[in-house]
PDB file of N, CA and C in Angstrom:
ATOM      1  N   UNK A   1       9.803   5.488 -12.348  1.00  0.00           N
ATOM      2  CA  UNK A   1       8.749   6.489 -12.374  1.00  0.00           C
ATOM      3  C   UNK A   1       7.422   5.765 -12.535  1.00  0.00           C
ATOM      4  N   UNK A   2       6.551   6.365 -11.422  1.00  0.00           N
ATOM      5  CA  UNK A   2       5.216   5.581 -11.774  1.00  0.00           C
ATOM      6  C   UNK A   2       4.424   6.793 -12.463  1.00  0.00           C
ATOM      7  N   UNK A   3       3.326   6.440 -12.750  1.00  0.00           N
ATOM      8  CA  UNK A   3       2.452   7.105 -13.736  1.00  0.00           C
ATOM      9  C   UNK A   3       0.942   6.797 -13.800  1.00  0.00           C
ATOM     10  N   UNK A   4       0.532   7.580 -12.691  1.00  0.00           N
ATOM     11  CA  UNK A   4      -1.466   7.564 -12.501  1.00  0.00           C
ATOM     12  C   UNK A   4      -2.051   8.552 -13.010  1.00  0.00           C
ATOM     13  N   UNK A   5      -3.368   8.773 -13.333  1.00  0.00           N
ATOM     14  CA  UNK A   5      -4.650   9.355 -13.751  1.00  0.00           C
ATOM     15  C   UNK A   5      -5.517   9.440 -12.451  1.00  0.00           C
ATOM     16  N   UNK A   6      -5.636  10.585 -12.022  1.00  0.00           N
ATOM     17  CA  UNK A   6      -7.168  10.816 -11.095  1.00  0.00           C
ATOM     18  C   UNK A   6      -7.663  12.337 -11.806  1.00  0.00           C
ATOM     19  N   UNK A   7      -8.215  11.080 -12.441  1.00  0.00           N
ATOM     20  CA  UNK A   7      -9.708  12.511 -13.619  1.00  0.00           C
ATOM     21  C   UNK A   7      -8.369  13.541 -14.374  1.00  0.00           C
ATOM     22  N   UNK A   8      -8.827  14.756 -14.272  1.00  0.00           N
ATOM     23  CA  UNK A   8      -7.657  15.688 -14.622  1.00  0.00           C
ATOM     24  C   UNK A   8      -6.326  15.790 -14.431  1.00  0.00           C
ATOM     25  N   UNK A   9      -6.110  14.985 -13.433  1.00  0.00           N
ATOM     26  CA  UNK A   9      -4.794  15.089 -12.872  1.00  0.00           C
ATOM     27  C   UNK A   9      -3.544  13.758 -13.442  1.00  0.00           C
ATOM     28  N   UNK A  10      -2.290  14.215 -13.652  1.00  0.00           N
ATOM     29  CA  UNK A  10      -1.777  13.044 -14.000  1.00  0.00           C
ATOM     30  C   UNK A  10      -0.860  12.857 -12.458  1.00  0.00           C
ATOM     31  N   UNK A  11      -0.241  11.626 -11.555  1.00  0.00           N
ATOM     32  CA  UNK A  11      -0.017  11.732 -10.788  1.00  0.00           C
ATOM     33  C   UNK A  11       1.409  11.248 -10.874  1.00  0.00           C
ATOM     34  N   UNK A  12       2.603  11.766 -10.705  1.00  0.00           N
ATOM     35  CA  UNK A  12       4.030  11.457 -10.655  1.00  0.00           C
ATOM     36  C   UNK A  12       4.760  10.574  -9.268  1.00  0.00           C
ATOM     37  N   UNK A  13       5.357   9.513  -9.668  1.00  0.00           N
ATOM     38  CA  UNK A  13       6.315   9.103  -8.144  1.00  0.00           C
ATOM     39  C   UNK A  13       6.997   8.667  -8.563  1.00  0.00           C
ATOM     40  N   UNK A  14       8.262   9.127  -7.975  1.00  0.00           N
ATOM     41  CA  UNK A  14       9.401   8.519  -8.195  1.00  0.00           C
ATOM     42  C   UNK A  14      10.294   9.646  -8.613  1.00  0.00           C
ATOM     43  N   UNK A  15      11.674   9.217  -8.854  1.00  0.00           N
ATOM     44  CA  UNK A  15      12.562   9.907  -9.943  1.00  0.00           C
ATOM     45  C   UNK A  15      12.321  10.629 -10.848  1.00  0.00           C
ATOM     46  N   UNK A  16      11.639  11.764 -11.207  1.00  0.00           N
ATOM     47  CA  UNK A  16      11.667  12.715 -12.230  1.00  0.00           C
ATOM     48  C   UNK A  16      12.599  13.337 -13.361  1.00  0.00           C
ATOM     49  N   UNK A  17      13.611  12.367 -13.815  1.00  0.00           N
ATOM     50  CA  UNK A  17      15.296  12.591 -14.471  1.00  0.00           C
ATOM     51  C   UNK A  17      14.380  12.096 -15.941  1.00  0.00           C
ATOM     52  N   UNK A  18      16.049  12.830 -16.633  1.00  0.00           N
ATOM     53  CA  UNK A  18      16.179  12.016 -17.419  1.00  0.00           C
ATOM     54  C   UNK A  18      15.998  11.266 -17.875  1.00  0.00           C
ATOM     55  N   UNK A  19      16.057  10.190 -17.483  1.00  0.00           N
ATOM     56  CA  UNK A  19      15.668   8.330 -17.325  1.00  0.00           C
ATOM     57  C   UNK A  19      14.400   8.495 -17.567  1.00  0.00           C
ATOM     58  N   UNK A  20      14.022   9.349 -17.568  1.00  0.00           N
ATOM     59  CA  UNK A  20      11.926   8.914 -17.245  1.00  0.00           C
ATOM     60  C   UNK A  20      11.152  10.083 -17.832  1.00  0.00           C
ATOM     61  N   UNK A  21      11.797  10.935 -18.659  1.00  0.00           N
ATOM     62  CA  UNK A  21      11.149  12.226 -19.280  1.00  0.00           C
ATOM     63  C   UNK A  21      10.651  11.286 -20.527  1.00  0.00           C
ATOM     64  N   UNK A  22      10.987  10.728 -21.104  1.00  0.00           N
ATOM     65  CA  UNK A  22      10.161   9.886 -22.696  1.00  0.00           C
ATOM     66  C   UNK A  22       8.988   9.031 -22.089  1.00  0.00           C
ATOM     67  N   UNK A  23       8.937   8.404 -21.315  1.00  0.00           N
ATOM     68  CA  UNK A  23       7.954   8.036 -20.595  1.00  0.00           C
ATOM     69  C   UNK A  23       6.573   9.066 -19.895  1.00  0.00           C
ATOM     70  N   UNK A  24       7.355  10.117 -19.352  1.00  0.00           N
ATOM     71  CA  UNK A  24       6.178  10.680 -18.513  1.00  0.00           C
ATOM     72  C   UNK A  24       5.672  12.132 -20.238  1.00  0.00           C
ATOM     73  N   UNK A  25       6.408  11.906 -20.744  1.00  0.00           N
ATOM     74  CA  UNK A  25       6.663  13.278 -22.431  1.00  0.00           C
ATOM     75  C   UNK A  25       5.021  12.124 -22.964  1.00  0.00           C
ATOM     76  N   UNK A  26       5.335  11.206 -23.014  1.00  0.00           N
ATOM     77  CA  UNK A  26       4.779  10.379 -23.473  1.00  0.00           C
ATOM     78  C   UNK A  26       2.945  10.220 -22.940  1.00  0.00           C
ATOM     79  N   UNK A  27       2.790  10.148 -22.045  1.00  0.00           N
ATOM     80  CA  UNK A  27       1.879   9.835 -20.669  1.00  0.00           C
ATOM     81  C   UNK A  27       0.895  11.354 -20.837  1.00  0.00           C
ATOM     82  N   UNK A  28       1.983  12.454 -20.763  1.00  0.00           N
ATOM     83  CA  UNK A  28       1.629  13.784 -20.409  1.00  0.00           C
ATOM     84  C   UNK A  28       0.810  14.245 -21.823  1.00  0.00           C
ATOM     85  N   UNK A  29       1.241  14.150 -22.666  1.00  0.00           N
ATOM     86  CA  UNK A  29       0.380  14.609 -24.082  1.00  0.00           C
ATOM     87  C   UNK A  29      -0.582  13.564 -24.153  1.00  0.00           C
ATOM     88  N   UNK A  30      -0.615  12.176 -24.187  1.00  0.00           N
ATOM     89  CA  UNK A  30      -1.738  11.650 -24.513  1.00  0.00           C
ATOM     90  C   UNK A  30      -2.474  12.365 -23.469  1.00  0.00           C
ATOM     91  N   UNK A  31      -2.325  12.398 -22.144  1.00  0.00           N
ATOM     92  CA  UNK A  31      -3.591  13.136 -21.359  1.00  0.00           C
ATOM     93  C   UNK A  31      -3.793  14.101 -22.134  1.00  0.00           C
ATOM     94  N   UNK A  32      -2.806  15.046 -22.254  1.00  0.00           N
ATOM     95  CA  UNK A  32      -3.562  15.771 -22.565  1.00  0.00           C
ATOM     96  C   UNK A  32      -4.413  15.776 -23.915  1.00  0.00           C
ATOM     97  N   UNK A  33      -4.129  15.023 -24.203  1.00  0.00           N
ATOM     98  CA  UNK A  33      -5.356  15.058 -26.059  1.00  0.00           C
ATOM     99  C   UNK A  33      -6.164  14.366 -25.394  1.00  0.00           C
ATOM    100  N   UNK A  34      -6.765  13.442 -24.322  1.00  0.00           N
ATOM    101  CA  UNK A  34      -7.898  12.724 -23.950  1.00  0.00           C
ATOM    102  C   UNK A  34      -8.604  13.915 -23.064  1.00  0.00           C
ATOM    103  N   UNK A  35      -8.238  15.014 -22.503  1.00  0.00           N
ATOM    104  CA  UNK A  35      -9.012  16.019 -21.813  1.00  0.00           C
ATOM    105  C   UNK A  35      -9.300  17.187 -22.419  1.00  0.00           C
ATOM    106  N   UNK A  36     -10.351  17.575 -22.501  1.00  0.00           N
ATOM    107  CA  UNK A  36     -10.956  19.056 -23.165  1.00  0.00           C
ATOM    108  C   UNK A  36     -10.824  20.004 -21.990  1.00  0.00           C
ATOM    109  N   UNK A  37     -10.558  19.493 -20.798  1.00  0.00           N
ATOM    110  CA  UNK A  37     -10.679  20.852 -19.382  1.00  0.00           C
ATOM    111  C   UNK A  37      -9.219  21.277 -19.473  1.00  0.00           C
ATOM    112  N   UNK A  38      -8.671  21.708 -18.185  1.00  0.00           N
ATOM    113  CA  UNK A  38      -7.523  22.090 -18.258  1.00  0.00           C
ATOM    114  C   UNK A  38      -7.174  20.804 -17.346  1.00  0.00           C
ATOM    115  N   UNK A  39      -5.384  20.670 -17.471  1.00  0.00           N
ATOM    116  CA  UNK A  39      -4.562  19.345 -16.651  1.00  0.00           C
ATOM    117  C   UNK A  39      -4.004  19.409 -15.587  1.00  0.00           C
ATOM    118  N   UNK A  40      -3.904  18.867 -14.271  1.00  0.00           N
ATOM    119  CA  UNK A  40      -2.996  19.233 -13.498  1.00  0.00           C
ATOM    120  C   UNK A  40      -1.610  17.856 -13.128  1.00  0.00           C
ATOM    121  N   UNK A  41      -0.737  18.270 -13.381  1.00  0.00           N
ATOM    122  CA  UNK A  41       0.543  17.102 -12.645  1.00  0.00           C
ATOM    123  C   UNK A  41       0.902  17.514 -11.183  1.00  0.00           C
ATOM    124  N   UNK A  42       0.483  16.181 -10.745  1.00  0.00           N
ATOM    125  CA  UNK A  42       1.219  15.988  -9.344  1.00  0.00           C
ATOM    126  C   UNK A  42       2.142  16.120  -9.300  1.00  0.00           C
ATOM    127  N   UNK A  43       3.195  16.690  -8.425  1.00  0.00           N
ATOM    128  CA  UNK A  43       4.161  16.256  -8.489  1.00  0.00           C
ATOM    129  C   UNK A  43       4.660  16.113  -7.035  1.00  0.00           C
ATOM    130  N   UNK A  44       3.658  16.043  -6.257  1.00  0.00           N
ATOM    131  CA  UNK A  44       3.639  15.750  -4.418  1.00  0.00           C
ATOM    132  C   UNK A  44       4.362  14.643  -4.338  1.00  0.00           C
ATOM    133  N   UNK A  45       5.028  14.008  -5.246  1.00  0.00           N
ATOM    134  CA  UNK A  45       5.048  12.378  -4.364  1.00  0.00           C
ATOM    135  C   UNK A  45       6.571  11.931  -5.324  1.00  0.00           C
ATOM    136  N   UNK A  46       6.809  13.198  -6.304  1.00  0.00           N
ATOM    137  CA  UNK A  46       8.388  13.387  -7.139  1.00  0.00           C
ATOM    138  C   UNK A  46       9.237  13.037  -6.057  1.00  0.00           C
ATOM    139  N   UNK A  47      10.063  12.257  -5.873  1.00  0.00           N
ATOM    140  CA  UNK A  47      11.594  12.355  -4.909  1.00  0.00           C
ATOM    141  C   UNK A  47      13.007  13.044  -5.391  1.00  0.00           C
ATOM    142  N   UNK A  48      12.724  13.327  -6.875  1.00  0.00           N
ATOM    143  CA  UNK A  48      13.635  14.093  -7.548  1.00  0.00           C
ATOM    144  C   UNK A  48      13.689  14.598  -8.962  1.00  0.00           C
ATOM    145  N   UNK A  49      14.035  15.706  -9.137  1.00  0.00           N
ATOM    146  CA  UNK A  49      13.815  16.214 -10.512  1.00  0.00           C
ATOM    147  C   UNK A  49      15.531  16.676 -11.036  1.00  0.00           C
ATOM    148  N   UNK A  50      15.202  17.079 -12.678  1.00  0.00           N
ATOM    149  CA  UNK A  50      15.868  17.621 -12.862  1.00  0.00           C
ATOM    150  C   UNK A  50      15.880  18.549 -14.377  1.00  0.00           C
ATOM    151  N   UNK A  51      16.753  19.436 -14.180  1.00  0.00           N
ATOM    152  CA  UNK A  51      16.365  20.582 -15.767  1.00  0.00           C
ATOM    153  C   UNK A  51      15.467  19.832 -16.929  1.00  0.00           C
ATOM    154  N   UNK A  52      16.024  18.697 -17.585  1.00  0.00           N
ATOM    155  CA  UNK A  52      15.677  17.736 -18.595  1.00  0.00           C
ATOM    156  C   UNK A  52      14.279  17.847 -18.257  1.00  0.00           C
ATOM    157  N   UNK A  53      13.894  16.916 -17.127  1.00  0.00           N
ATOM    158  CA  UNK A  53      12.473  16.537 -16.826  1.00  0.00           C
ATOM    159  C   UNK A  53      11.609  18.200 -16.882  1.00  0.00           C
ATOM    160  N   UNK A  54      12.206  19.072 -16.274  1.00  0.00           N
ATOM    161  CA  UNK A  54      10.949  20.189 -16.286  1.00  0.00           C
ATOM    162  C   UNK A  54      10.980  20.660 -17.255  1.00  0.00           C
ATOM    163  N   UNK A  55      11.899  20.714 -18.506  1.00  0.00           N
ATOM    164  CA  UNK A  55      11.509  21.233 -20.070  1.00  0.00           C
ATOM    165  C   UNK A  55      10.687  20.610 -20.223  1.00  0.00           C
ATOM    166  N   UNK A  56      10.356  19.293 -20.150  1.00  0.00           N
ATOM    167  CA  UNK A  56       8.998  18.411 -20.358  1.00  0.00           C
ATOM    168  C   UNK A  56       7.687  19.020 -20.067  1.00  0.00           C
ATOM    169  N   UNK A  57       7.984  19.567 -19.185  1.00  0.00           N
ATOM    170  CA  UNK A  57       6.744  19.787 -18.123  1.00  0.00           C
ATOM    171  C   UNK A  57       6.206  21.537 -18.907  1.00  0.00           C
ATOM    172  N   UNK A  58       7.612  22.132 -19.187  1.00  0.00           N
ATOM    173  CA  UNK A  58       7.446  23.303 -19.479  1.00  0.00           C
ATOM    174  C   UNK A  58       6.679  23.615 -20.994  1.00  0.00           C
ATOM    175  N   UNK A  59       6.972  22.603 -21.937  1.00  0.00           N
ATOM    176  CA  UNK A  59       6.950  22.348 -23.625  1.00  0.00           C
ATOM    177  C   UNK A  59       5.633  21.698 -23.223  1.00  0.00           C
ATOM    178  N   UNK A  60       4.787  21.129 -22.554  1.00  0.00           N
ATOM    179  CA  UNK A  60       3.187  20.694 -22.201  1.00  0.00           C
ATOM    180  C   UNK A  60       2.898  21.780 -22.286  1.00  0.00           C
ATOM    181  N   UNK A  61       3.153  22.787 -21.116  1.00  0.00           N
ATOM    182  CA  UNK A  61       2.163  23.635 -20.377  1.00  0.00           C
ATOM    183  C   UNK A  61       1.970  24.799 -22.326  1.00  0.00           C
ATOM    184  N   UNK A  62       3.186  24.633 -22.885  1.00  0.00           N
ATOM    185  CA  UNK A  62       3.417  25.842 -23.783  1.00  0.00           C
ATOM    186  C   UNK A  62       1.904  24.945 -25.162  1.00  0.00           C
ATOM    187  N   UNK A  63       1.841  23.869 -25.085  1.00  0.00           N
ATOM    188  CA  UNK A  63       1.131  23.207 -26.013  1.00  0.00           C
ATOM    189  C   UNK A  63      -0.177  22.818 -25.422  1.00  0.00           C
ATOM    190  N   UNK A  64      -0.597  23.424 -24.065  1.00  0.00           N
ATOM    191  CA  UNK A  64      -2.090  23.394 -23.834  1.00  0.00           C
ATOM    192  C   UNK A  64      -2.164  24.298 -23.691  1.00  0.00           C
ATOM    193  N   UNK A  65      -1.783  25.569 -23.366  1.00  0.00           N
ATOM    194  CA  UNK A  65      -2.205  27.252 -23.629  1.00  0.00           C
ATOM    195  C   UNK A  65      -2.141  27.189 -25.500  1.00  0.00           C
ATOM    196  N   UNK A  66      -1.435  26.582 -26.294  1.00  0.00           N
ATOM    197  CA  UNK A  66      -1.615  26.485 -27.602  1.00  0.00           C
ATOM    198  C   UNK A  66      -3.740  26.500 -28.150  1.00  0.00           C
ATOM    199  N   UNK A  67      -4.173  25.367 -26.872  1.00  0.00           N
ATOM    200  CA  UNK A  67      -5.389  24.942 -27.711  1.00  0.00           C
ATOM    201  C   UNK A  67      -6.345  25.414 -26.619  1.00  0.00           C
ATOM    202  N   UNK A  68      -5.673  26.783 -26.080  1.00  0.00           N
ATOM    203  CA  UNK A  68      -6.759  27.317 -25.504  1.00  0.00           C
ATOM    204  C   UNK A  68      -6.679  26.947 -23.729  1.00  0.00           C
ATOM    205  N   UNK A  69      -5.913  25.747 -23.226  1.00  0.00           N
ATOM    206  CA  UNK A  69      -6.336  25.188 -22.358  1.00  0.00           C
ATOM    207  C   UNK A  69      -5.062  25.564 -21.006  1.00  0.00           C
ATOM    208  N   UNK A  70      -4.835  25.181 -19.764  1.00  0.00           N
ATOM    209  CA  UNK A  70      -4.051  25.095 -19.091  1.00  0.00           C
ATOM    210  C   UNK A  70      -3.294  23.969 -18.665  1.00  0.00           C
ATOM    211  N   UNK A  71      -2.047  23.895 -18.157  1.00  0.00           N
ATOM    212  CA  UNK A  71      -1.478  23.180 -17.643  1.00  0.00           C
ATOM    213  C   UNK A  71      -1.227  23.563 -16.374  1.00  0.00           C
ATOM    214  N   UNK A  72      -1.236  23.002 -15.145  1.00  0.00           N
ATOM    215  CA  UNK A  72      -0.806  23.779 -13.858  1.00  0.00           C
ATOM    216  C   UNK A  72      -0.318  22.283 -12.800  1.00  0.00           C
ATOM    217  N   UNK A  73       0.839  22.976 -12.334  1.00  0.00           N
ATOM    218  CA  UNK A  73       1.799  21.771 -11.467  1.00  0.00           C
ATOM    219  C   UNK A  73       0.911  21.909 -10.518  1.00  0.00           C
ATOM    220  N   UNK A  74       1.312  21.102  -9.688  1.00  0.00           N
ATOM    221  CA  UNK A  74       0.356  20.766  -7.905  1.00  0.00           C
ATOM    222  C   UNK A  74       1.457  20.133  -7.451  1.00  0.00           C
ATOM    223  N   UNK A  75       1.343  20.210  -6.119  1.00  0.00           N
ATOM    224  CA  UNK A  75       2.314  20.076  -4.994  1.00  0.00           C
ATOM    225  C   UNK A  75       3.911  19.664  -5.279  1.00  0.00           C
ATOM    226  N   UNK A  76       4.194  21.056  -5.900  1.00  0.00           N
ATOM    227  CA  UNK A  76       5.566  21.788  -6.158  1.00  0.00           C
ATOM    228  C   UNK A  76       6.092  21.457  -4.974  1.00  0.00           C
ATOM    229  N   UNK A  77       7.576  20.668  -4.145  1.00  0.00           N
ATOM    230  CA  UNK A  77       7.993  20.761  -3.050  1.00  0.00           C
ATOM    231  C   UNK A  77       8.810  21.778  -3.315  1.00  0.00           C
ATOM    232  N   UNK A  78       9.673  22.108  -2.440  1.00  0.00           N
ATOM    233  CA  UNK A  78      10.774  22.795  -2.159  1.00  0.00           C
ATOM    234  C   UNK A  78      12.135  22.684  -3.287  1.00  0.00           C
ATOM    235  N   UNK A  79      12.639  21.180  -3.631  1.00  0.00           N
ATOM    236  CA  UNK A  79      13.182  21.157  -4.699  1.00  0.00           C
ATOM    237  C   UNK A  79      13.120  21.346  -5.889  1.00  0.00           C
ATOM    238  N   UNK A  80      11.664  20.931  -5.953  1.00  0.00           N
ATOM    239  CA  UNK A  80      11.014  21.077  -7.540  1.00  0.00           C
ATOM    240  C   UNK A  80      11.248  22.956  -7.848  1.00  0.00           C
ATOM    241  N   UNK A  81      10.684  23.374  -7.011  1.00  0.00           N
ATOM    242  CA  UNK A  81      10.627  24.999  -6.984  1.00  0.00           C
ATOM    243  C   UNK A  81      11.878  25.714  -6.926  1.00  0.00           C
ATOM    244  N   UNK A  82      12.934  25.514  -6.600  1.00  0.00           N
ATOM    245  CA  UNK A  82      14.354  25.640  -6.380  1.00  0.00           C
ATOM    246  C   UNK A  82      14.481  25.541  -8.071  1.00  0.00           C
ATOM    247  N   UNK A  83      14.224  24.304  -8.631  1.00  0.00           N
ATOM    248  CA  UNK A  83      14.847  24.111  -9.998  1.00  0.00           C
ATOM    249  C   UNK A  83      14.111  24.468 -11.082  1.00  0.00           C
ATOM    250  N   UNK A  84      13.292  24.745 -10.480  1.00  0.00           N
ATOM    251  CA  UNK A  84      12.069  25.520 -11.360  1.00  0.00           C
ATOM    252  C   UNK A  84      13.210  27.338 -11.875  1.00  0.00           C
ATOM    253  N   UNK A  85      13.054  27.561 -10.444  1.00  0.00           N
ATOM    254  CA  UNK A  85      13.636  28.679 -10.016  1.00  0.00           C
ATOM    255  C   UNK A  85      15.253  29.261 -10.657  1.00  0.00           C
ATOM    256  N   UNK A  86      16.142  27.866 -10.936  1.00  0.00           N
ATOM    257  CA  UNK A  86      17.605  27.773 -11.395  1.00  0.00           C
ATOM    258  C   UNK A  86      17.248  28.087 -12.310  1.00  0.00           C
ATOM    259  N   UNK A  87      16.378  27.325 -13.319  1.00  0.00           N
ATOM    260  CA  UNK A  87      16.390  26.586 -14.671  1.00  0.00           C
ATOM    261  C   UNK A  87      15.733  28.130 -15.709  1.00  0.00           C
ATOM    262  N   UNK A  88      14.725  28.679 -14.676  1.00  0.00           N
ATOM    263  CA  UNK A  88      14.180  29.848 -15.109  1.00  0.00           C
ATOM    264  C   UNK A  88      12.628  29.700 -15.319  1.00  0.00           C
ATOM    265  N   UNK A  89      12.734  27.619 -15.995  1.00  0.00           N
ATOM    266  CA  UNK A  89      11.197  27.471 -16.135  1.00  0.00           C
ATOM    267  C   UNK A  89      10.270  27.906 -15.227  1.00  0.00           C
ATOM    268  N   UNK A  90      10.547  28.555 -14.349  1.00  0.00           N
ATOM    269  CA  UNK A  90       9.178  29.189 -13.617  1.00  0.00           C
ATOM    270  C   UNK A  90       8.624  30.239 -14.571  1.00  0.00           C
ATOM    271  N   UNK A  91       9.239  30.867 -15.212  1.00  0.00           N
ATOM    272  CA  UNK A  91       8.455  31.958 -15.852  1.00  0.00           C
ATOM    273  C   UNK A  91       7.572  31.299 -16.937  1.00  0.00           C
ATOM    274  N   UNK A  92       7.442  30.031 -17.256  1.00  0.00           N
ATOM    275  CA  UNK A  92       6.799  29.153 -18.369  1.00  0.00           C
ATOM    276  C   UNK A  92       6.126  28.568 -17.622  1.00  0.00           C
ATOM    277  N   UNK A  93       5.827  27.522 -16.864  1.00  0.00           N
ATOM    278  CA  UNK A  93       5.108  26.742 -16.312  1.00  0.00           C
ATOM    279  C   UNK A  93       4.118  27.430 -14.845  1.00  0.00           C
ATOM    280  N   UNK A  94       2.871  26.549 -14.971  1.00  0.00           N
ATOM    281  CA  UNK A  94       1.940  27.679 -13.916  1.00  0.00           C
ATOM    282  C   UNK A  94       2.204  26.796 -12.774  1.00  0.00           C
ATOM    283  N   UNK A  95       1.849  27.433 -11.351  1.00  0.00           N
ATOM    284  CA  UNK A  95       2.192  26.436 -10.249  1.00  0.00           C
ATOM    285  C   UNK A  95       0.500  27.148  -9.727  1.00  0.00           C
ATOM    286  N   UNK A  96      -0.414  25.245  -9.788  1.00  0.00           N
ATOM    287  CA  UNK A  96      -1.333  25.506  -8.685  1.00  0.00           C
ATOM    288  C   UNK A  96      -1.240  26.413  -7.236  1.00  0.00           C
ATOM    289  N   UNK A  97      -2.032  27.508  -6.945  1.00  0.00           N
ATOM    290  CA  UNK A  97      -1.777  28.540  -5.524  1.00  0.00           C
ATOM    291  C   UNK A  97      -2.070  27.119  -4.621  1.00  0.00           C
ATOM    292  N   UNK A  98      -1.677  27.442  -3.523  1.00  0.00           N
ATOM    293  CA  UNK A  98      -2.121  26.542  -2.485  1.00  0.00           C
ATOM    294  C   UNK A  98      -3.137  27.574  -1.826  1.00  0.00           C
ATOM    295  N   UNK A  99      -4.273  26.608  -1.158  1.00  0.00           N
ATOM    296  CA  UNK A  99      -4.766  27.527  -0.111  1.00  0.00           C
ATOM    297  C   UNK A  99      -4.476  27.130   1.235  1.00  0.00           C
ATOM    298  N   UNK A 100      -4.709  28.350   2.081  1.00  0.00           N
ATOM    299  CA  UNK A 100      -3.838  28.259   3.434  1.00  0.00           C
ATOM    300  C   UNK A 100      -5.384  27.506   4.229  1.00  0.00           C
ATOM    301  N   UNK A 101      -4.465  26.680   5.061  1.00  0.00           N
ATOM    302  CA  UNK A 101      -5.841  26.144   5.677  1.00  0.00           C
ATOM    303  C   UNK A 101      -5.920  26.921   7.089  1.00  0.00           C
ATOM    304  N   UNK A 102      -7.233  27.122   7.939  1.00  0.00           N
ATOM    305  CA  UNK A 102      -7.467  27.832   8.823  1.00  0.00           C
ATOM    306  C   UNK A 102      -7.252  27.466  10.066  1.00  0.00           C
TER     307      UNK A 102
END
């Protein structure tokens, strides 16, 4: 799992498991205590997720609506959203709208 910063955004690649939730658990709260705006995670560039990893994602989003603030995923693929969808965490975690381009 790699692990970038562009401004607000934290940026995900790689494997999204298990293996790599203490790492990105890790990554994801310090951002968020270094930002006063709201956060967004990439997750355009994930090759795979799983339940484990999106409680991560889900227990953020629940601890920056805590201090007022947002958490919101960005480029949700098809799998991510599927397990979003299994797991239930969709009803917890926000998913950036896309806009349709013209």
């Amino acid at each position: 799992m790699d692990i970038s910063t562009e401004g607000p955004t934290l940026v995900l690649t790689g494997d999204f498991d298990v293996r790599s939730t203490w790492e990105v658990r890790k990554a994801l709260y310090a951002h968020l205590q270094g930002n006063r705006q709201d956060v967004f995670v990439d997750l355009s560039r994930v090759t795979a997720v799983d339940v484990t990893a999106l409680k991560v994602l889900a227990m953020a989003t629940r601890e920056a609506s805590r201090s007022g603030r947002h958490l919101r995923l960005r480029g949700c693929g098809p799998a991510v959203r599927r397990m979003l969808h299994i797991s239930r965490l969709i009803r917890v975690v926000e998913i950036e709208r896309q806009t349709a381009n013209a």
